[in-house]
C-alpha atoms as a PDB file:
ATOM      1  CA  UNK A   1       0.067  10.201  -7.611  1.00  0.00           C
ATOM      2  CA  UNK A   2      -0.196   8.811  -4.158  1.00  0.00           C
ATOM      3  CA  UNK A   3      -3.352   7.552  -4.801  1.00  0.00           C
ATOM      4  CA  UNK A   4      -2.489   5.773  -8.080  1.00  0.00           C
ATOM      5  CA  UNK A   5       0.505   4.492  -6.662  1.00  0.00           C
ATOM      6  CA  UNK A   6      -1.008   2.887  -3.606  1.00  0.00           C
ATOM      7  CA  UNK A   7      -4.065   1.628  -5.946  1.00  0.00           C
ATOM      8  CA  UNK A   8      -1.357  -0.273  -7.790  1.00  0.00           C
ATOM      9  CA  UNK A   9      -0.096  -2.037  -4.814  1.00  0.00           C
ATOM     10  CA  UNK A  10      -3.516  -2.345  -3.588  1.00  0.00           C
ATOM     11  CA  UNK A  11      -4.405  -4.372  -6.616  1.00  0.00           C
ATOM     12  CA  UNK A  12      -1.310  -6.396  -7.547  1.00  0.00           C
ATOM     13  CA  UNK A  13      -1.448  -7.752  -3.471  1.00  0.00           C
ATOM     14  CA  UNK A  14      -5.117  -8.740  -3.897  1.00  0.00           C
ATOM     15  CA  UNK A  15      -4.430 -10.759  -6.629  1.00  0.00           C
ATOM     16  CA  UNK A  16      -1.514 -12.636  -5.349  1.00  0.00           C
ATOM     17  CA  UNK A  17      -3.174 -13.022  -2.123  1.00  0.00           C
ATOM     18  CA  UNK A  18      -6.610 -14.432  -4.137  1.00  0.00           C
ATOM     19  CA  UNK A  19      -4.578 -16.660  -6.562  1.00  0.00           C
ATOM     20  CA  UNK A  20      -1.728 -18.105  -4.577  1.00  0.00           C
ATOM     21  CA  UNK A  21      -2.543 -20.299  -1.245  1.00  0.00           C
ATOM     22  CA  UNK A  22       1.128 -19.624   0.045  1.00  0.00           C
ATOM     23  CA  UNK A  23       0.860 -15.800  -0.345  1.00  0.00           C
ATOM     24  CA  UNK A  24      -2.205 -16.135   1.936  1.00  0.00           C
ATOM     25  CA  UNK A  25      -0.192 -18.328   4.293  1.00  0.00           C
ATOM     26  CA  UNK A  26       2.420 -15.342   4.671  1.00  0.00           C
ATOM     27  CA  UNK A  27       0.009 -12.576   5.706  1.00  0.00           C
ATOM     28  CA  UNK A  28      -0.794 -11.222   2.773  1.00  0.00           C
ATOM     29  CA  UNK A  29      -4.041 -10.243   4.097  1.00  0.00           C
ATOM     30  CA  UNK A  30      -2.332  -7.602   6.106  1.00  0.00           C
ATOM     31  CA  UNK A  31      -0.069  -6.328   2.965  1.00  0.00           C
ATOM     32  CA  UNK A  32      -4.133  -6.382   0.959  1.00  0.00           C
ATOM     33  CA  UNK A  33      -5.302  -4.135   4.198  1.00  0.00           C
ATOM     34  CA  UNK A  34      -2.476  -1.712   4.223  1.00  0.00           C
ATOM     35  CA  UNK A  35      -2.701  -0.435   0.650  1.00  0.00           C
ATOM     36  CA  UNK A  36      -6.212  -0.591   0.381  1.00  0.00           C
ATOM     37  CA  UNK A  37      -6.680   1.229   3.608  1.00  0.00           C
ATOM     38  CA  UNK A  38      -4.083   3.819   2.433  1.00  0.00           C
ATOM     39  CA  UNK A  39      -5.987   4.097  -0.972  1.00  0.00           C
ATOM     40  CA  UNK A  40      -9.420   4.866   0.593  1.00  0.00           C
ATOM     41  CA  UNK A  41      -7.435   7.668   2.773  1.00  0.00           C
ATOM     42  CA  UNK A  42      -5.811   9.012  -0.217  1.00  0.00           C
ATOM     43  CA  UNK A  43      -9.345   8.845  -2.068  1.00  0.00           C
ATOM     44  CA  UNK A  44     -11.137  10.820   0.518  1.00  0.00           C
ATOM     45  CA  UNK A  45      -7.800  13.434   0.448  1.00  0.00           C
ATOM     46  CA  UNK A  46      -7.957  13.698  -3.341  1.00  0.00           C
ATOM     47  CA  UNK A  47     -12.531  14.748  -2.823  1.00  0.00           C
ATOM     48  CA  UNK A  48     -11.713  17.507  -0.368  1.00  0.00           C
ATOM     49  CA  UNK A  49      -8.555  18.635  -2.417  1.00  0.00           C
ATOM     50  CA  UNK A  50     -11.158  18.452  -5.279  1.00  0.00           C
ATOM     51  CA  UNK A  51     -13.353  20.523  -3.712  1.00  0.00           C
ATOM     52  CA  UNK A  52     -11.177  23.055  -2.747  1.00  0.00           C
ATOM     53  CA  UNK A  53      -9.363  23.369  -5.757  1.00  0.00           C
ATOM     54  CA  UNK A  54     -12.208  22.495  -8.327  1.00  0.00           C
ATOM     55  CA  UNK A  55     -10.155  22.492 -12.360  1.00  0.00           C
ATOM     56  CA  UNK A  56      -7.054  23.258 -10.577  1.00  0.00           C
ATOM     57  CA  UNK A  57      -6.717  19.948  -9.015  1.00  0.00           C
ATOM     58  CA  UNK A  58      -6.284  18.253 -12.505  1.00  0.00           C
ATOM     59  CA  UNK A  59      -3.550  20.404 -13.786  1.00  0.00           C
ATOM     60  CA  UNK A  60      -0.778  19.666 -10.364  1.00  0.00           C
ATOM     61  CA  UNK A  61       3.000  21.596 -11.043  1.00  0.00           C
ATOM     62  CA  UNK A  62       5.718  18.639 -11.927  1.00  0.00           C
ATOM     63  CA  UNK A  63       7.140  19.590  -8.196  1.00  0.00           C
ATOM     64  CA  UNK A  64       4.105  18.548  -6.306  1.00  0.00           C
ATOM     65  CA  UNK A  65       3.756  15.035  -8.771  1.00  0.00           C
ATOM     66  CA  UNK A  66       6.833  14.731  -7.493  1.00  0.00           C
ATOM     67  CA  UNK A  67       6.225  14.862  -4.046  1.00  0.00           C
ATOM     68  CA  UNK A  68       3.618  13.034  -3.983  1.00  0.00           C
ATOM     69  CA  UNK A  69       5.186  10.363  -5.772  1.00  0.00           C
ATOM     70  CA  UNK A  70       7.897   9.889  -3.362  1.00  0.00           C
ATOM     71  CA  UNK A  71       5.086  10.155  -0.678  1.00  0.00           C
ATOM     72  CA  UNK A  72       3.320   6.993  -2.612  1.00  0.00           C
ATOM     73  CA  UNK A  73       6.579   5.163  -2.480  1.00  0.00           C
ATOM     74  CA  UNK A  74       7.258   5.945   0.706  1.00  0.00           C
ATOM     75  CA  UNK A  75       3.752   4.495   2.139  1.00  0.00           C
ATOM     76  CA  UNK A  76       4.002   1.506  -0.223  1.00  0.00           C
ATOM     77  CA  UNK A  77       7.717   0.652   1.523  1.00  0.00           C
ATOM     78  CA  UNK A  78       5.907   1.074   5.568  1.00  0.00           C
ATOM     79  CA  UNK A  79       3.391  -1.218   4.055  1.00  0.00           C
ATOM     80  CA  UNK A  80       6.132  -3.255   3.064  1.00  0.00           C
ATOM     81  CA  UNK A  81       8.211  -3.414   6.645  1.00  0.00           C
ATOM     82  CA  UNK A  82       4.916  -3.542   8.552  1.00  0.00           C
ATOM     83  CA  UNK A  83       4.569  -7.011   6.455  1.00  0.00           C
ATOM     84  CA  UNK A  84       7.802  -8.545   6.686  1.00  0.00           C
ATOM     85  CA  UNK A  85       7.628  -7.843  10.648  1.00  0.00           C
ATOM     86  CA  UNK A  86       4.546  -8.761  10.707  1.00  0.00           C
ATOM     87  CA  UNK A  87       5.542 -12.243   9.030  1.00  0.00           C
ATOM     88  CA  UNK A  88       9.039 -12.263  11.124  1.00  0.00           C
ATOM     89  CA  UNK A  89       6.958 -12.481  14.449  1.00  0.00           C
ATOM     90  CA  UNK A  90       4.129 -15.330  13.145  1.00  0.00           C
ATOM     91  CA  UNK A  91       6.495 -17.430  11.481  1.00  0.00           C
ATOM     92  CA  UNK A  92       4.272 -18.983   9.558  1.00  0.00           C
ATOM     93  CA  UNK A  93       6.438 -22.302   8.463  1.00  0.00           C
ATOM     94  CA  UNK A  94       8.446 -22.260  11.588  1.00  0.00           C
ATOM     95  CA  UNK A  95      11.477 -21.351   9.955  1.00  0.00           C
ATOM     96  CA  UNK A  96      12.441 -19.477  13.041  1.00  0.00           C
ATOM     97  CA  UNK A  97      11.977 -22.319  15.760  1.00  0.00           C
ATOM     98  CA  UNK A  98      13.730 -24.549  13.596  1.00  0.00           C
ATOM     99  CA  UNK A  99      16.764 -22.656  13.901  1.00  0.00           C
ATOM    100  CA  UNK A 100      16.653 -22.388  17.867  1.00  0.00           C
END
C-alpha cells in the first residue's frame, strides 16, 4: 500500500508540475522529487520483501494493509510540509516581503 499510495502522489504532482507553469513556479519540482524518491525506496522494500516472502507477499493480513496505509499517508503529508516550507522560505511571488 505504501508503494501505491506514494505512486499516486508521485504521478498526480508530475502532471501538475508538467502542465501548469505556476505549479512549477511554486516548487513543485521538490513535491515531484519527494514522492518519486519515496516510491523508488518503497519499490526496492517491496523486491527484498518479495524475496523473502516469495507467494506470501501477495496475500498481506487486513492489519498490515492497514499499516501500511497509514504509513503511505503519513509520508505523502512530510512530503507535503517539506513543500509548503519549502515554498514559505523562497517566496516565490514575494508575497512575504510585501507584507514587511
Amino acid at each position: 500500500m505504501t508503494l501505491l499510495i506514494t505512486l499516486m502522489a508521485a504521478v498526480i504532482s508530475t502532471v501538475i508540475w508538467y502542465v501548469s507553469d505556476k505549479a512549477r513556479k511554486l516548487k513543485t519540482g521538490v513535491l515531484c522529487c519527494s514522492f518519486w524518491g519515496a516510491a523508488l525506496m518503497w519499490l526496492v522494500d517491496a523486491v527484498f520483501e518479495y524475496r523473502e516472502l516469495k507467494a506470501g507477499f501477495f496475500v498481506p493480513d487486513g492489519q498490515d494493509m492497514l499499516n501500511d496505509s497509514f504509513l503511505g499517508l503519513s509520508v505523502v503529508a512530510l512530503a507535503l510540509i517539506v513543500w509548503v516550507v519549502t515554498v514559505l522560505i523562497k517566496d516565490p511571488d514575494g508575497v512575504l516581503k510585501s507584507k514587511k
